[in-house]
C-alpha atoms as a PDB file:
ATOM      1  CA  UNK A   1      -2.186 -38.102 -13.514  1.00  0.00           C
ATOM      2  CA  UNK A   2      -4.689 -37.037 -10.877  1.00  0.00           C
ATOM      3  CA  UNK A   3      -1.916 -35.024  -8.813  1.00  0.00           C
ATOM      4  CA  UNK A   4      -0.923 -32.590 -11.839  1.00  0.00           C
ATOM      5  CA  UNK A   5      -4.185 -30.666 -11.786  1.00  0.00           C
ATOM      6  CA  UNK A   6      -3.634 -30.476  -7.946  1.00  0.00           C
ATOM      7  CA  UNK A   7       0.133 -29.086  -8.244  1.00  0.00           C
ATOM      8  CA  UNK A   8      -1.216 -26.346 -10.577  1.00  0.00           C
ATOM      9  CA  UNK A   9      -3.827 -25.509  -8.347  1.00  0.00           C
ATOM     10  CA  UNK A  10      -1.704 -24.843  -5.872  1.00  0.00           C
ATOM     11  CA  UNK A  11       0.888 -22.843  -7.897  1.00  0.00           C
ATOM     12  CA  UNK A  12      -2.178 -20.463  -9.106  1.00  0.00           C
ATOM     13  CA  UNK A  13      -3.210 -19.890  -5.495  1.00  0.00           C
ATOM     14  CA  UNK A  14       0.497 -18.479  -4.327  1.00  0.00           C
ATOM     15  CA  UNK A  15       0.409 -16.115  -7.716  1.00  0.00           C
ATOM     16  CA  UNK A  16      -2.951 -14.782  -7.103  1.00  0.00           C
ATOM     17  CA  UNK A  17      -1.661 -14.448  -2.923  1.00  0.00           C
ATOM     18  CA  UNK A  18       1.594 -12.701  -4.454  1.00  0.00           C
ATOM     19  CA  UNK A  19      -0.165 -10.603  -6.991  1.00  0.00           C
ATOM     20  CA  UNK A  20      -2.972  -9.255  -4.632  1.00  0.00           C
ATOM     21  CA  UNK A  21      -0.069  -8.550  -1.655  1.00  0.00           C
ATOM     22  CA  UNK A  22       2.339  -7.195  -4.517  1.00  0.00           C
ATOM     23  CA  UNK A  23      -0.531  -4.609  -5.431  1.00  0.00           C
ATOM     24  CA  UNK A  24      -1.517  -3.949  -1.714  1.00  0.00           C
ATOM     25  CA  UNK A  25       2.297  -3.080  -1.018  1.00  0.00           C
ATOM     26  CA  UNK A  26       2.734  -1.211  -3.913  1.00  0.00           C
ATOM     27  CA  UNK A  27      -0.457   0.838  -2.947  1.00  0.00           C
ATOM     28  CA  UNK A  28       1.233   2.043   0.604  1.00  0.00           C
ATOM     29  CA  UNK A  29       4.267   3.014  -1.021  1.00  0.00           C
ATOM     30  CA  UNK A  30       2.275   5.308  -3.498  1.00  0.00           C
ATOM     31  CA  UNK A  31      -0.295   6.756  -1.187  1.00  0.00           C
ATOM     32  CA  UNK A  32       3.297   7.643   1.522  1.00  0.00           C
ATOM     33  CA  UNK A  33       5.246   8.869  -1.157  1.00  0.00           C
ATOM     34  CA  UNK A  34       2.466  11.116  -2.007  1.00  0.00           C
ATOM     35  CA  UNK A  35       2.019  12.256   1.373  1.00  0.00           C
ATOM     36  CA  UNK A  36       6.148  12.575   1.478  1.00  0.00           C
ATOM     37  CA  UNK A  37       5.753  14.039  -1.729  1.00  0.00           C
ATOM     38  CA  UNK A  38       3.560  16.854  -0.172  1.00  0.00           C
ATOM     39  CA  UNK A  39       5.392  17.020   3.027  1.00  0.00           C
ATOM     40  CA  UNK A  40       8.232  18.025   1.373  1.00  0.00           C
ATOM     41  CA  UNK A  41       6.955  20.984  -0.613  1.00  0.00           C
ATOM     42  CA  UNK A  42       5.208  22.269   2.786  1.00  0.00           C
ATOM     43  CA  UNK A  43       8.920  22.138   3.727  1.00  0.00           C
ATOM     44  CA  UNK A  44      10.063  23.907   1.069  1.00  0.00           C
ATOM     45  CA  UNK A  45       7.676  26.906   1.096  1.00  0.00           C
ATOM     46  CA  UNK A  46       6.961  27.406   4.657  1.00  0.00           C
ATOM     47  CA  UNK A  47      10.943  26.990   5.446  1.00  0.00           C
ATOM     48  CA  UNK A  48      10.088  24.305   8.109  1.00  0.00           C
ATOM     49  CA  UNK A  49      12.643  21.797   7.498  1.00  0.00           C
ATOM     50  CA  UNK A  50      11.925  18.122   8.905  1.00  0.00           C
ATOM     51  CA  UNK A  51       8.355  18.651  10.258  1.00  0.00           C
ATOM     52  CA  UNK A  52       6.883  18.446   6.340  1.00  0.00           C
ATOM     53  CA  UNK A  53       7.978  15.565   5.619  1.00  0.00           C
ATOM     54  CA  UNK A  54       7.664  13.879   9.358  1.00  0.00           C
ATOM     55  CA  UNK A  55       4.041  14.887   8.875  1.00  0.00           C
ATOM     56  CA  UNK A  56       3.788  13.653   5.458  1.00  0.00           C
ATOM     57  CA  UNK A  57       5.306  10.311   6.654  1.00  0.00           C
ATOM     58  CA  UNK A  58       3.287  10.262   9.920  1.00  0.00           C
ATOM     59  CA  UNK A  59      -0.206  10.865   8.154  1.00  0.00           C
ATOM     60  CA  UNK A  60       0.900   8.485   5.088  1.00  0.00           C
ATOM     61  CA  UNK A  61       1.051   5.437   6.827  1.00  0.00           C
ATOM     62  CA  UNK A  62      -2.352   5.608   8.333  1.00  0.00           C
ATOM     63  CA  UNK A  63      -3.989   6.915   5.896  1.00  0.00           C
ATOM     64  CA  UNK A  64      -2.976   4.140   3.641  1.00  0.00           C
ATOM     65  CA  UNK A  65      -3.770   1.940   6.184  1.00  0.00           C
ATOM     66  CA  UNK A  66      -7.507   3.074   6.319  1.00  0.00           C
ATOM     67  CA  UNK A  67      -7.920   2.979   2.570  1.00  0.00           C
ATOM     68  CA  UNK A  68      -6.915  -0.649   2.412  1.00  0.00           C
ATOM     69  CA  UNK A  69      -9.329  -1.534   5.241  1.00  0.00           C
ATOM     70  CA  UNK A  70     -12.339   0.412   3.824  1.00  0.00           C
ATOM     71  CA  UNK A  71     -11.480  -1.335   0.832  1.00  0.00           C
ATOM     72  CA  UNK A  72     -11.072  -4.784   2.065  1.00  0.00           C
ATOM     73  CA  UNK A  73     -14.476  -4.228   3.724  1.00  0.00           C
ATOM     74  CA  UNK A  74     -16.064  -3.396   1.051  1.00  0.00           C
ATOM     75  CA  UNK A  75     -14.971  -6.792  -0.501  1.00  0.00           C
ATOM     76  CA  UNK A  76     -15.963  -8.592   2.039  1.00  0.00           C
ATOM     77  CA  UNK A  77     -19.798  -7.526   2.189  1.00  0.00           C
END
């Protein structure tokens, strides 16, 4: 009877580890698509094909990056 409360433990600790990595991936795809997003319409009006959305794709990923460190930081202190 002792080891039930144990097994549940355990099961609550992987959905709390999927549901905070589930949010931080969900995060990065929002914050690139955004900057995609944007990239794209710079494309569109200024007539400059790929390098929108290369730019958009290029600043995305480190810029989402960032956010999630600030904010892990933050948590952390």
């Amino acid at each position: 009877m002792a080891e039930e409360p144990q097994k549940h433990e355990g099961l609550w600790q992987a959905v709390r580890a999927f549901s905070v990595l589930s949010g931080v991936g969900i995060y990065l795809v929002v914050v690139v698509g955004i900057c995609v997003y944007l990239g794209m319409m710079a494309d569109d009006h200024f007539g400059i094909s790929p390098y929108g959305k290369l730019t958009g794709i290029l600043l995305g990923f480190p810029l989402a990056i960032y956010s999630l460190y600030r904010q892990l930081r933050k948590q952390m202190l």
